[in-house]
C-alpha atoms as a PDB file:
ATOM      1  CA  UNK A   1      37.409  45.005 108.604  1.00  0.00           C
ATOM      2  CA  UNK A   2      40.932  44.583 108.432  1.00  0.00           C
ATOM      3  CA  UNK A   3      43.270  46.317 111.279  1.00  0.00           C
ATOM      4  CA  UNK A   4      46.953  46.780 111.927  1.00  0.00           C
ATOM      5  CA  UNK A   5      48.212  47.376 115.128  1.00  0.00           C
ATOM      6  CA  UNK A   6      51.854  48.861 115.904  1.00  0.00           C
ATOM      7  CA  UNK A   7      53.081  46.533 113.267  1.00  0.00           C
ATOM      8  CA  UNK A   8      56.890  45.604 113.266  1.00  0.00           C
ATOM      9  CA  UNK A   9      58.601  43.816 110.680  1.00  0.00           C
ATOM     10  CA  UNK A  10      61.537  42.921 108.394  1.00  0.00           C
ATOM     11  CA  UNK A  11      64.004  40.233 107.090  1.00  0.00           C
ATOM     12  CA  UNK A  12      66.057  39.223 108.869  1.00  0.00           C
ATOM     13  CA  UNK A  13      67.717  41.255 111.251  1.00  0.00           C
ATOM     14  CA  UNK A  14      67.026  44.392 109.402  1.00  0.00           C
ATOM     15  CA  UNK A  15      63.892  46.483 110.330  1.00  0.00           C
ATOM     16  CA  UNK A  16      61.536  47.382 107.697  1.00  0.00           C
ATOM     17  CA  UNK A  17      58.229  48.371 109.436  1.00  0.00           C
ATOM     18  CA  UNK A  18      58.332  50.393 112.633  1.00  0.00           C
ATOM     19  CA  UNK A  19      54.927  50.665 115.012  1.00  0.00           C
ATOM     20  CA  UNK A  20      52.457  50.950 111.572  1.00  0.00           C
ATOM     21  CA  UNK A  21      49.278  51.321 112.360  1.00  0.00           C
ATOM     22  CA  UNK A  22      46.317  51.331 109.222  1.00  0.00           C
ATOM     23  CA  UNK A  23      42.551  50.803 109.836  1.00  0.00           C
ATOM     24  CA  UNK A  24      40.396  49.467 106.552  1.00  0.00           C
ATOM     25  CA  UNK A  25      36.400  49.797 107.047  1.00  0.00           C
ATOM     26  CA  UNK A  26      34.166  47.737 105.462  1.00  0.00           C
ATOM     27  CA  UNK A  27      33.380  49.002 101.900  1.00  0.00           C
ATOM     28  CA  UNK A  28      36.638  51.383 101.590  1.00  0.00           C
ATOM     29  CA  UNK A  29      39.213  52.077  99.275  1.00  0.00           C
ATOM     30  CA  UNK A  30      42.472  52.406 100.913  1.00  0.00           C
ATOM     31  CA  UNK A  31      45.585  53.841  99.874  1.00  0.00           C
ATOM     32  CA  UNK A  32      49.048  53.448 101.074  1.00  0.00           C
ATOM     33  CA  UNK A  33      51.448  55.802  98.971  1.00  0.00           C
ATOM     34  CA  UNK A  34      54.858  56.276  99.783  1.00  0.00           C
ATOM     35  CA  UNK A  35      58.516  56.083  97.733  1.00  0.00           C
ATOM     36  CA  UNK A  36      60.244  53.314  96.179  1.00  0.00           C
ATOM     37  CA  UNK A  37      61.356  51.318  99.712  1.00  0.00           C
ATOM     38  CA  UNK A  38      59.357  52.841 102.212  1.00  0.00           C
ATOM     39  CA  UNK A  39      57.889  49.281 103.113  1.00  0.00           C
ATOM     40  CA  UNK A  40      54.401  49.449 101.510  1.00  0.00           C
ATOM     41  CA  UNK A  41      54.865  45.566  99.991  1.00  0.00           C
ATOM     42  CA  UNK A  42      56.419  44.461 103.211  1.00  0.00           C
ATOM     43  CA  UNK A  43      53.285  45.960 104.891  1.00  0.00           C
ATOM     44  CA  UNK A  44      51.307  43.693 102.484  1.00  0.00           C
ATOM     45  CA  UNK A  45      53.561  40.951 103.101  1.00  0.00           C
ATOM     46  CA  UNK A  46      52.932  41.088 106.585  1.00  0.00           C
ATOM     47  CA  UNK A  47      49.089  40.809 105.964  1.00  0.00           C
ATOM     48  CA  UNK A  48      49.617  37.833 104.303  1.00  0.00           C
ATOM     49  CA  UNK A  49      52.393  35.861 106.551  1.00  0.00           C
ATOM     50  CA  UNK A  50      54.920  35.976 104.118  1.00  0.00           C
ATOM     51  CA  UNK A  51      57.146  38.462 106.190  1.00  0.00           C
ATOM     52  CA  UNK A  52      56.726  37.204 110.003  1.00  0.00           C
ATOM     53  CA  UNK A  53      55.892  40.107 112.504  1.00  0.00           C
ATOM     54  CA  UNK A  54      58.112  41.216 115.243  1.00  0.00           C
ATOM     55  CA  UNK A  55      55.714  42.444 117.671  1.00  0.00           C
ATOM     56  CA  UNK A  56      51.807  43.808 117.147  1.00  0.00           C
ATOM     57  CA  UNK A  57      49.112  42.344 115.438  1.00  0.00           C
ATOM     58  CA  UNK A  58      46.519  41.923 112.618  1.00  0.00           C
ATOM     59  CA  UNK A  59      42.918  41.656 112.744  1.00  0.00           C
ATOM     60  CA  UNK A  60      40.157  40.144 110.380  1.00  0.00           C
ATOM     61  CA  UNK A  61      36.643  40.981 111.606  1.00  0.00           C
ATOM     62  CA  UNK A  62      38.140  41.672 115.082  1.00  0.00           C
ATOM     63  CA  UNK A  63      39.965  38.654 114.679  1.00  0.00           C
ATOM     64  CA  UNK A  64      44.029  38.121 114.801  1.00  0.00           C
ATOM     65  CA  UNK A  65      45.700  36.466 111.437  1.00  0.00           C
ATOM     66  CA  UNK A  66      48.820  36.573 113.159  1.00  0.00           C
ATOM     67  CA  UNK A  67      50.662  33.437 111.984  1.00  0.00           C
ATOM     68  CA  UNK A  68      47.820  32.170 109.607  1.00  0.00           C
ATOM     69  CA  UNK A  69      48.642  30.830 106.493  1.00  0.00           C
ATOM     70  CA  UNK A  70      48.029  32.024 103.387  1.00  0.00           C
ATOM     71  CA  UNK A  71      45.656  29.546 102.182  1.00  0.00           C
ATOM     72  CA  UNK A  72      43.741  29.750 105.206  1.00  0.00           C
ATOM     73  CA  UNK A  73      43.685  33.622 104.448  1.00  0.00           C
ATOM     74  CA  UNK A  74      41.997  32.616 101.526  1.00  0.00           C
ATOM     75  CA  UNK A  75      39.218  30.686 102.642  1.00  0.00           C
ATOM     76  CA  UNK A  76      39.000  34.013 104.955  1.00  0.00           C
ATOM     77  CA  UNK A  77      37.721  36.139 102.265  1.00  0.00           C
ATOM     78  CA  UNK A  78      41.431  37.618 101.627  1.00  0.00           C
ATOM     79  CA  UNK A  79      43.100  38.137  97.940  1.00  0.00           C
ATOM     80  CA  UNK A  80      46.176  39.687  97.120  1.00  0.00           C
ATOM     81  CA  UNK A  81      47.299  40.695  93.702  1.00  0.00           C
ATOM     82  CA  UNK A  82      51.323  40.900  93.931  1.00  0.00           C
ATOM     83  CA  UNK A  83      53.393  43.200  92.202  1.00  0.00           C
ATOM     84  CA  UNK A  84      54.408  42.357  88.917  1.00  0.00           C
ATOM     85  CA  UNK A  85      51.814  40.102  88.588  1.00  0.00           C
ATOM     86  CA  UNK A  86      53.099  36.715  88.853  1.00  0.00           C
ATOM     87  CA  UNK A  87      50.702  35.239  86.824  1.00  0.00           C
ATOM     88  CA  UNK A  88      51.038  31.363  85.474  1.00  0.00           C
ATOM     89  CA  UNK A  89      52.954  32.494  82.282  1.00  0.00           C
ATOM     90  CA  UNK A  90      52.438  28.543  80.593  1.00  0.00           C
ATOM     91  CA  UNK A  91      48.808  28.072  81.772  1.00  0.00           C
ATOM     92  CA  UNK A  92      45.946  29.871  79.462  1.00  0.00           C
ATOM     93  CA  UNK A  93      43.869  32.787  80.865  1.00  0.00           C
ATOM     94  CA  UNK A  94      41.293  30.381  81.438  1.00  0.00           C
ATOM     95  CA  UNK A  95      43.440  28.214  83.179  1.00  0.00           C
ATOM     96  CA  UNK A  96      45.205  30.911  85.475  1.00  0.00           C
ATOM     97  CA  UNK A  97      41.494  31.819  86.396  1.00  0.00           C
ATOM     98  CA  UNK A  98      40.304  28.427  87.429  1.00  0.00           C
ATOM     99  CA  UNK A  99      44.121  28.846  89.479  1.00  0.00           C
ATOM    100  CA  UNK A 100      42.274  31.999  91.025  1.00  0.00           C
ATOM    101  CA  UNK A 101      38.980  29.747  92.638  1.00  0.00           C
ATOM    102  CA  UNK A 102      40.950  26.624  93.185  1.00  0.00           C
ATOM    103  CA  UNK A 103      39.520  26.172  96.883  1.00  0.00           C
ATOM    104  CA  UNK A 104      36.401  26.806  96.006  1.00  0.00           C
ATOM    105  CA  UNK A 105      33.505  24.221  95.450  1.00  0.00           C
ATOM    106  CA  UNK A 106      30.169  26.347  94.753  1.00  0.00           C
ATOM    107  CA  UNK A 107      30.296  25.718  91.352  1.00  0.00           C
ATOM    108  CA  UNK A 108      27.679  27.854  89.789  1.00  0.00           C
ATOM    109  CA  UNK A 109      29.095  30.561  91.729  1.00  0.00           C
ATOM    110  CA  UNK A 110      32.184  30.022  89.665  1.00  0.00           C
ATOM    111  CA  UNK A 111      30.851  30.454  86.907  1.00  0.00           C
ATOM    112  CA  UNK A 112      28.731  33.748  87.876  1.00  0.00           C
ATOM    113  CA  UNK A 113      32.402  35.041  88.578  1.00  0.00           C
ATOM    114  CA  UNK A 114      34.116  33.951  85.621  1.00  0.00           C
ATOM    115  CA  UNK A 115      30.917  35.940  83.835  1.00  0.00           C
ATOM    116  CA  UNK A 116      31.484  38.742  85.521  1.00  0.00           C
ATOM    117  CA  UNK A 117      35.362  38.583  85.314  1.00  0.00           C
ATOM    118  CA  UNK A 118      34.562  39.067  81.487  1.00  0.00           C
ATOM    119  CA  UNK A 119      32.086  41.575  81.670  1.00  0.00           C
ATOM    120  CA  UNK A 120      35.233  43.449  83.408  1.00  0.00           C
ATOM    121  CA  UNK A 121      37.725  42.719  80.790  1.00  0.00           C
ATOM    122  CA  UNK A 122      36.616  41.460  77.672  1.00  0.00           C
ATOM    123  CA  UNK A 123      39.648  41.303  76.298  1.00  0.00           C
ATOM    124  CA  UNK A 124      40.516  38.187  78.512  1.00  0.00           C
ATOM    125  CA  UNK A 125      37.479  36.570  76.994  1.00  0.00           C
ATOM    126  CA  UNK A 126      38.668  36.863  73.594  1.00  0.00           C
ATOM    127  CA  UNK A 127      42.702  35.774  75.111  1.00  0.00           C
ATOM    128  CA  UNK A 128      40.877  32.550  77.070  1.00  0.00           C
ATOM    129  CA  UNK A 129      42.838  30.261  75.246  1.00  0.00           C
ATOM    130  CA  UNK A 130      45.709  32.034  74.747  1.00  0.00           C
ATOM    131  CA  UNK A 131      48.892  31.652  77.555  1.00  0.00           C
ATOM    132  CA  UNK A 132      49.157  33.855  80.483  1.00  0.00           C
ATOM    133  CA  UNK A 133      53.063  34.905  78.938  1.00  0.00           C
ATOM    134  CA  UNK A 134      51.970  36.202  75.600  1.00  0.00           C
ATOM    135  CA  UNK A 135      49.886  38.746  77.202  1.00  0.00           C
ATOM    136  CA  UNK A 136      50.781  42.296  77.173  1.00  0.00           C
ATOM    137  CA  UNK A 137      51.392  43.861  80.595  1.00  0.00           C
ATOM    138  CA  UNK A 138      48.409  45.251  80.776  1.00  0.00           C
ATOM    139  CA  UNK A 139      46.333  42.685  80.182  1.00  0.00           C
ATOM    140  CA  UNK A 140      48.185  40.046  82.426  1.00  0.00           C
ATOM    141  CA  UNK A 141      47.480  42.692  85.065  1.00  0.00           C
ATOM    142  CA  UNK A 142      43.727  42.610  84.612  1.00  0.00           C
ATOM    143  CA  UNK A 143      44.294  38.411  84.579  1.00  0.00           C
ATOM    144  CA  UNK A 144      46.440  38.935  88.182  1.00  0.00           C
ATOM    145  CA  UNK A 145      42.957  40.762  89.325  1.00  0.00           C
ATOM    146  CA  UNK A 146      40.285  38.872  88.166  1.00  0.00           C
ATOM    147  CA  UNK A 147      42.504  35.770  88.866  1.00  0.00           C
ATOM    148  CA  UNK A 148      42.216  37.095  93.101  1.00  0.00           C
ATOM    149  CA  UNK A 149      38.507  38.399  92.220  1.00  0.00           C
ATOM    150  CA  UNK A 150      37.727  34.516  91.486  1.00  0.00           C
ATOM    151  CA  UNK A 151      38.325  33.848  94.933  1.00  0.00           C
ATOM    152  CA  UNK A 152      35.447  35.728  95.899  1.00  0.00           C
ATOM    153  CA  UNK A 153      37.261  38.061  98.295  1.00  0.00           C
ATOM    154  CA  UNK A 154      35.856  40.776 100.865  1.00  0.00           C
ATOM    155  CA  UNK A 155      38.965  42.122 100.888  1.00  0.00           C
ATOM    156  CA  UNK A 156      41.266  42.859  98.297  1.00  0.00           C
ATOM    157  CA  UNK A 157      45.044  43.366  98.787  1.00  0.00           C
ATOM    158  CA  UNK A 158      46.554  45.291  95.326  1.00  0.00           C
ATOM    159  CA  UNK A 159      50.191  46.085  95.424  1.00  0.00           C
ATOM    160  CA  UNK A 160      51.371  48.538  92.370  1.00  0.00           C
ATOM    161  CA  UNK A 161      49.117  47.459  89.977  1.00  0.00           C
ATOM    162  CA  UNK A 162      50.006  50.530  87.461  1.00  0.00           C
ATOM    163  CA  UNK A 163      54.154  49.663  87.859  1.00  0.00           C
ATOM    164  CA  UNK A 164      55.335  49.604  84.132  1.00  0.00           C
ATOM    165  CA  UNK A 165      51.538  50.475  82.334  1.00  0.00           C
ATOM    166  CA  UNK A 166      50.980  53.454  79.915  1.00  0.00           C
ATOM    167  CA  UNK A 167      48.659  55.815  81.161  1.00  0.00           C
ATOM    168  CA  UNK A 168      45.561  54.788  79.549  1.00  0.00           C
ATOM    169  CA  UNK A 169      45.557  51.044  80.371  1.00  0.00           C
ATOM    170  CA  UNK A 170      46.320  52.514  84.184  1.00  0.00           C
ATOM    171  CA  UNK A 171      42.853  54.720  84.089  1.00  0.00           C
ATOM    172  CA  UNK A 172      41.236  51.561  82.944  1.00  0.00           C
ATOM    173  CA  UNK A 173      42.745  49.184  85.331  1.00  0.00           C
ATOM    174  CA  UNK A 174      41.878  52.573  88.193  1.00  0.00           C
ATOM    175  CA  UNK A 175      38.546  52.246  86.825  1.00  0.00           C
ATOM    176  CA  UNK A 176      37.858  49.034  87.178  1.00  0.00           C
ATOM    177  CA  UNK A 177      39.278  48.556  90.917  1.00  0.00           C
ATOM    178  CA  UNK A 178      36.585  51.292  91.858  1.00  0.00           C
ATOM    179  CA  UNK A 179      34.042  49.232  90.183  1.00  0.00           C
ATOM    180  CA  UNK A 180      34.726  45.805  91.625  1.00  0.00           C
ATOM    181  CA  UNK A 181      34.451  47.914  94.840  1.00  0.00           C
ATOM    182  CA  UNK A 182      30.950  50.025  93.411  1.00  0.00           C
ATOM    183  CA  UNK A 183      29.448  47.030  92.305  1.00  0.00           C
ATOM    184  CA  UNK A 184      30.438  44.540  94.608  1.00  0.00           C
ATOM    185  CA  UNK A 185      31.364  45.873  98.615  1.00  0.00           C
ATOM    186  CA  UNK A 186      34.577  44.508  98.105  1.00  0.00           C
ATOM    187  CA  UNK A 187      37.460  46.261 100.748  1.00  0.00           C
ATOM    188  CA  UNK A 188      39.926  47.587  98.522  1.00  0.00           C
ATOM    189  CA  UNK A 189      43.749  48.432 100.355  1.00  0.00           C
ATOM    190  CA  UNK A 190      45.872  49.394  97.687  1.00  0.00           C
ATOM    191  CA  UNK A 191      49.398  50.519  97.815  1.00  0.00           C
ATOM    192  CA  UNK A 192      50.778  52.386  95.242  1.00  0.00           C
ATOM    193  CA  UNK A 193      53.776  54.670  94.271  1.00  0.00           C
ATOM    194  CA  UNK A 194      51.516  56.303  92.120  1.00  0.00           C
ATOM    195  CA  UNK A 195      50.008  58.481  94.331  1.00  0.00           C
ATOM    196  CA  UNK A 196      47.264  60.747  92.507  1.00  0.00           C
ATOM    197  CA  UNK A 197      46.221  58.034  90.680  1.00  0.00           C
ATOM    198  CA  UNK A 198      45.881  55.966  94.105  1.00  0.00           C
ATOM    199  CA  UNK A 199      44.206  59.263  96.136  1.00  0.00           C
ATOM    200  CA  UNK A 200      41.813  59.646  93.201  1.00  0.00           C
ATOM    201  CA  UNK A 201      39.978  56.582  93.710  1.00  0.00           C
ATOM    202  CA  UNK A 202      40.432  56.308  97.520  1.00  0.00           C
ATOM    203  CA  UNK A 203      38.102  56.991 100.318  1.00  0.00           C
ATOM    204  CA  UNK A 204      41.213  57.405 102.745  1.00  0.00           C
ATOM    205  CA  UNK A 205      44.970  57.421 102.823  1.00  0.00           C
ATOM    206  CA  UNK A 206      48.259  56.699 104.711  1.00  0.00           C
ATOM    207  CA  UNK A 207      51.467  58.469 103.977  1.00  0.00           C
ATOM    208  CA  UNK A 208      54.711  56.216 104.261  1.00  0.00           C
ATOM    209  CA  UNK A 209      58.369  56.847 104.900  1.00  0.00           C
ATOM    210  CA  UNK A 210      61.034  54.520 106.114  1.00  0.00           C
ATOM    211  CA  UNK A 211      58.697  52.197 107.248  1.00  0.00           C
ATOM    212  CA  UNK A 212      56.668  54.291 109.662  1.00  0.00           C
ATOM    213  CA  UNK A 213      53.085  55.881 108.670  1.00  0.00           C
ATOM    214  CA  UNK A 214      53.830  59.614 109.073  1.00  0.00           C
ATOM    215  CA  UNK A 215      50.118  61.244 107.736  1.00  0.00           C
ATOM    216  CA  UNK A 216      46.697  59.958 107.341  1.00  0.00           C
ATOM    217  CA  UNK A 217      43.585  61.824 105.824  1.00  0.00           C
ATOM    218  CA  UNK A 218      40.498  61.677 104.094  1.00  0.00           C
ATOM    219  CA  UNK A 219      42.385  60.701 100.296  1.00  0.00           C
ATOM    220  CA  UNK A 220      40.380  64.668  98.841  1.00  0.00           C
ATOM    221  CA  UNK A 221      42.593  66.094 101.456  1.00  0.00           C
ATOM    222  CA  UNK A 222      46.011  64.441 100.882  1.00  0.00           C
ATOM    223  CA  UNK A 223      45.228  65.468  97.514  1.00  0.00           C
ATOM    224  CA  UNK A 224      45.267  69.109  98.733  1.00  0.00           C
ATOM    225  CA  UNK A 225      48.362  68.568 101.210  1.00  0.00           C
ATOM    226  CA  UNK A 226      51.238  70.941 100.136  1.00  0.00           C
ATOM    227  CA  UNK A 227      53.666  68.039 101.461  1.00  0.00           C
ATOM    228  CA  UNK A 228      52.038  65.532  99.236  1.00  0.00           C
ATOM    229  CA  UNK A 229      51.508  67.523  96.700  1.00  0.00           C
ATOM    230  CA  UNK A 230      55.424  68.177  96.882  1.00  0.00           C
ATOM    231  CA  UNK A 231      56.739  64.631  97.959  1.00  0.00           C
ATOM    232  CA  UNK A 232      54.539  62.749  95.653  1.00  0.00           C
ATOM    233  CA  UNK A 233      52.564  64.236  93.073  1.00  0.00           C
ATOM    234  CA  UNK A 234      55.001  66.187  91.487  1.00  0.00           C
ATOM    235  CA  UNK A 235      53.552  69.806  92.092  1.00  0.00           C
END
């Protein structure tokens, strides 16, 4: 479904992303670990237009999104939920989710969503009133992704969405990104530093330093690598 092809990219004149190369099938969960600055949100940057690429391409269905832009993206069936958030901190939770189908029109669909979006996190049903700021972290999280679920997306774009979360509201948020995919089809490509909670819920896996993709697996088997296992899950 979605396809990256020798990639290159960066700001400026400084390289970031050398030759990467990352296939997503439809239906998978897909996770890119790697250290703090290896280039795994510039890789999702790149996805999305905000970082221009250098030379290679991306595909959609087959189809280049070289140069598209992001609201076009959209209507393309992709969502991305940045990192740290970025929610509407003065809007409501019901607010930041209407913000989350804003080019849409079917409105009974929008509705089914918003349904579901609180069968997900019922805690946001009980905060619909209350502004995006006043939210814990962990709870503006879950608004950042059911605010790109109510675009309807196949394909899902999640960049560190356990950075600064205790442990148990990051096995619920885990849990709950392998149920929207379950449930729903939707193409999950996640990229993580936190790697065995990222390999856990994966279907496949690309290992990243400096930029460059250096291993690629089945996600059971990365699990089992002695380098990962070393580099990146503390064992």
């Amino acid at each position: 479904m979605l396809k990256l092809i020798d990639v290159e990219a960066g700001y400026g004149a400084i390289p970031v992303l050398h030759r990467v190369s990352i296939e997503v099938g439809k239906g998978e969960i897909i996770s890119l670990i790697g250290a703090n600055g290896a280039g795994k949100t510039t890789t999702l940057m790149a996805i999305c237009g905000v970082v221009p690429l250098r030379s290679g391409d991306i595909l959609l269905d087959g189809q280049s999104i070289r140069g598209v832009p992001g609201n076009r993206l959209v209507d393309m069936g992709v969502s991305q939920v940045p990192e740290g958030r970025l929610i509407f901190p003065e809007l409501t939770v019901a607010e930041n989710l209407d913000m989350g189908a804003f080019l849409r029109k079917d409105r009974q669909g929008i509705r089914d969503d918003l349904d579901h979006v609180f069968e997900l996190f019922p805690i946001l049903a009980d905060r619909r009133h209350q502004q995006g700021g006043t939210l814990s972290g962990g709870e503006q999280q879950m608004l950042a992704i059911s605010r790109a679920i109510m675009a309807r997306p196949r394909v899902l774009l999640l960049d560190e969405p356990s950075l600064g979360l205790a442990p148990l509201v990051i096995r619920q948020i885990f849990g709950i990104i392998q149920k929207i995919n379950r449930e729903r089809g939707t193409t999950i490509f996640l990229v993580e530093q936190n790697a065995h909670q990222a390999l856990k819920i994966a279907h496949r896996g690309y290992v990243m330093e400096n930029g460059a993709i250096t291993l690629t697996d089945t996600a059971a088997r990365l699990l089992e690598n002695e380098g990962v296992k070393k580099a990146y899950l503390g064992i």
